[in-house]
C-alpha atoms as a PDB file:
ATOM      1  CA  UNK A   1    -122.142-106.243-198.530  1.00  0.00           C
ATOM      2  CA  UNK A   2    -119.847-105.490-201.672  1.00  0.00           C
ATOM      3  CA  UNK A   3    -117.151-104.991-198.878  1.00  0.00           C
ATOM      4  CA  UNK A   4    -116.592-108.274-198.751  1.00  0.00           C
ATOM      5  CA  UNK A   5    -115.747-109.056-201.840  1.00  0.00           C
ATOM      6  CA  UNK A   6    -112.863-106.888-201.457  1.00  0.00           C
ATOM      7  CA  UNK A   7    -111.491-108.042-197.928  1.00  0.00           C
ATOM      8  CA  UNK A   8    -112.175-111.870-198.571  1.00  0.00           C
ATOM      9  CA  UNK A   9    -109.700-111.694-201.066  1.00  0.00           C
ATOM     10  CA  UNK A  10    -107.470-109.488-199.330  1.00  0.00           C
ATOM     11  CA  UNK A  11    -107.313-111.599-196.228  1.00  0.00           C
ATOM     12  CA  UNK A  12    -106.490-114.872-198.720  1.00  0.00           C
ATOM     13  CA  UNK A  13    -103.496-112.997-199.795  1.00  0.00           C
ATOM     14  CA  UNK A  14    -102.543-111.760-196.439  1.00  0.00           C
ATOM     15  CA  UNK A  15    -102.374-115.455-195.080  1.00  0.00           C
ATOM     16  CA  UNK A  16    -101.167-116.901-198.512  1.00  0.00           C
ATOM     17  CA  UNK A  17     -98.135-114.147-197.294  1.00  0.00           C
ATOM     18  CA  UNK A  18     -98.102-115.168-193.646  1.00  0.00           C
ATOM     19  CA  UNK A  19     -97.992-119.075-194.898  1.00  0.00           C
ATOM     20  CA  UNK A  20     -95.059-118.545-197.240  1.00  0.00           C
ATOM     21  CA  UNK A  21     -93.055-116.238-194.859  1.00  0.00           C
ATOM     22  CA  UNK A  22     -93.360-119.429-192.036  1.00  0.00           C
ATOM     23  CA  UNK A  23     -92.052-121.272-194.576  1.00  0.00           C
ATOM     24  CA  UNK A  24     -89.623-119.553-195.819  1.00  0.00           C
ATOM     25  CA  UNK A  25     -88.425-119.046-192.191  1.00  0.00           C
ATOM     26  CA  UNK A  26     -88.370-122.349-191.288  1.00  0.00           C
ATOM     27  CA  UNK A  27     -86.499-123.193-194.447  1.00  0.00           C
ATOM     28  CA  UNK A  28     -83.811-120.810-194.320  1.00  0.00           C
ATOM     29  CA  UNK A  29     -83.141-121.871-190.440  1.00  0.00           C
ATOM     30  CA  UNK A  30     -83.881-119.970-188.649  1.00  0.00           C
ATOM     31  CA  UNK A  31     -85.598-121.983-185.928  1.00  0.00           C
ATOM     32  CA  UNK A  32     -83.062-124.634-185.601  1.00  0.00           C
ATOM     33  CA  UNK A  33     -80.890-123.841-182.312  1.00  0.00           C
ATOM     34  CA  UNK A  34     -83.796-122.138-180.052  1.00  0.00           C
ATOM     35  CA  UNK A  35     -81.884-122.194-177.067  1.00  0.00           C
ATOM     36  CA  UNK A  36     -78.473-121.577-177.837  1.00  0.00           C
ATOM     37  CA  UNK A  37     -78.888-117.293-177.824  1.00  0.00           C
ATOM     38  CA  UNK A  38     -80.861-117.682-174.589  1.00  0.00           C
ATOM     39  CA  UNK A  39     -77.546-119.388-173.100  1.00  0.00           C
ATOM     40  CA  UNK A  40     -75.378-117.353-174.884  1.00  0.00           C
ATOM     41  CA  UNK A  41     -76.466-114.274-173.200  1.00  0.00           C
ATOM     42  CA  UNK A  42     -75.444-116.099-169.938  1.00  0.00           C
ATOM     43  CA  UNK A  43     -72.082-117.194-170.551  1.00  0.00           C
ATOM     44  CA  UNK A  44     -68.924-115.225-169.480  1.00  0.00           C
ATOM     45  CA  UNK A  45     -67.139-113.627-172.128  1.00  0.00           C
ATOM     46  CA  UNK A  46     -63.453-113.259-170.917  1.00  0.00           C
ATOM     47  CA  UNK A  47     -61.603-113.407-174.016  1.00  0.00           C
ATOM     48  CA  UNK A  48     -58.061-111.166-174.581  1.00  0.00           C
ATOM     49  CA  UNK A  49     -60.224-109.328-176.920  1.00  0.00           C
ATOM     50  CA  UNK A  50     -62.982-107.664-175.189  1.00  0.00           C
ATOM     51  CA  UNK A  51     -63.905-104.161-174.702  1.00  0.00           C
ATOM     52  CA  UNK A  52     -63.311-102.860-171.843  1.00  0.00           C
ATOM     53  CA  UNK A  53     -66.170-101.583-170.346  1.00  0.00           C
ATOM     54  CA  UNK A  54     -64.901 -99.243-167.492  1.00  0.00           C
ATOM     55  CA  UNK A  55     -63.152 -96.564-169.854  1.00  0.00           C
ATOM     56  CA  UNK A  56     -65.888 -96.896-172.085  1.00  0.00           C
ATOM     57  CA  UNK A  57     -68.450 -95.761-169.904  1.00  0.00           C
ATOM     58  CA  UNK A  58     -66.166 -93.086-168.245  1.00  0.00           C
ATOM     59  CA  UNK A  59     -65.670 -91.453-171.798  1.00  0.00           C
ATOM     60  CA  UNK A  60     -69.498 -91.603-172.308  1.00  0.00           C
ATOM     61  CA  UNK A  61     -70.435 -90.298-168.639  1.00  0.00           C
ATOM     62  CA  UNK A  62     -67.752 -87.316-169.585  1.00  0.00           C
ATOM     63  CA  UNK A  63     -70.132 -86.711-172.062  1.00  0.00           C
ATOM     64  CA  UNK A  64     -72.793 -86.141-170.963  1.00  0.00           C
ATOM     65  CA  UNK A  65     -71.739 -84.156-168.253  1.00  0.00           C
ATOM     66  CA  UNK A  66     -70.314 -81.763-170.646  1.00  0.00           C
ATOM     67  CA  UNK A  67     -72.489 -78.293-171.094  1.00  0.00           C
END
């Protein structure tokens, strides 16, 4: 029984933390544009800047064929 005079109060501070942290998350922003990095991960990316990605891998591969 004297357990639970312990982990009441440690649960109340565990949400009290959980409570502010949604807040502070919501606050800051960061649920404002939900769908935007679900679409970005769909959209081409064929910009003059981009890595290519067939020497890339064929240094890597080289790699890890090495002994």
């Amino acid at each position: 029984m004297e357990i639970v005079f312990l982990l009441i109060p440690v649960a109340l501070v565990l949400i009290a933390l959980v409570v502010g942290l949604l807040f502070w998350a919501v606050r800051s922003g960061q649920f404002e544009d939900m769908t935007g990095p679900a679409y970005r991960v769909l959209m081409d990316d064929d910009s003059p800047g981009a890595c290519d990605r067939s020497t890339a891998s064929d240094t890597d591969s080289s790699k890890l064929h090495r002994k």
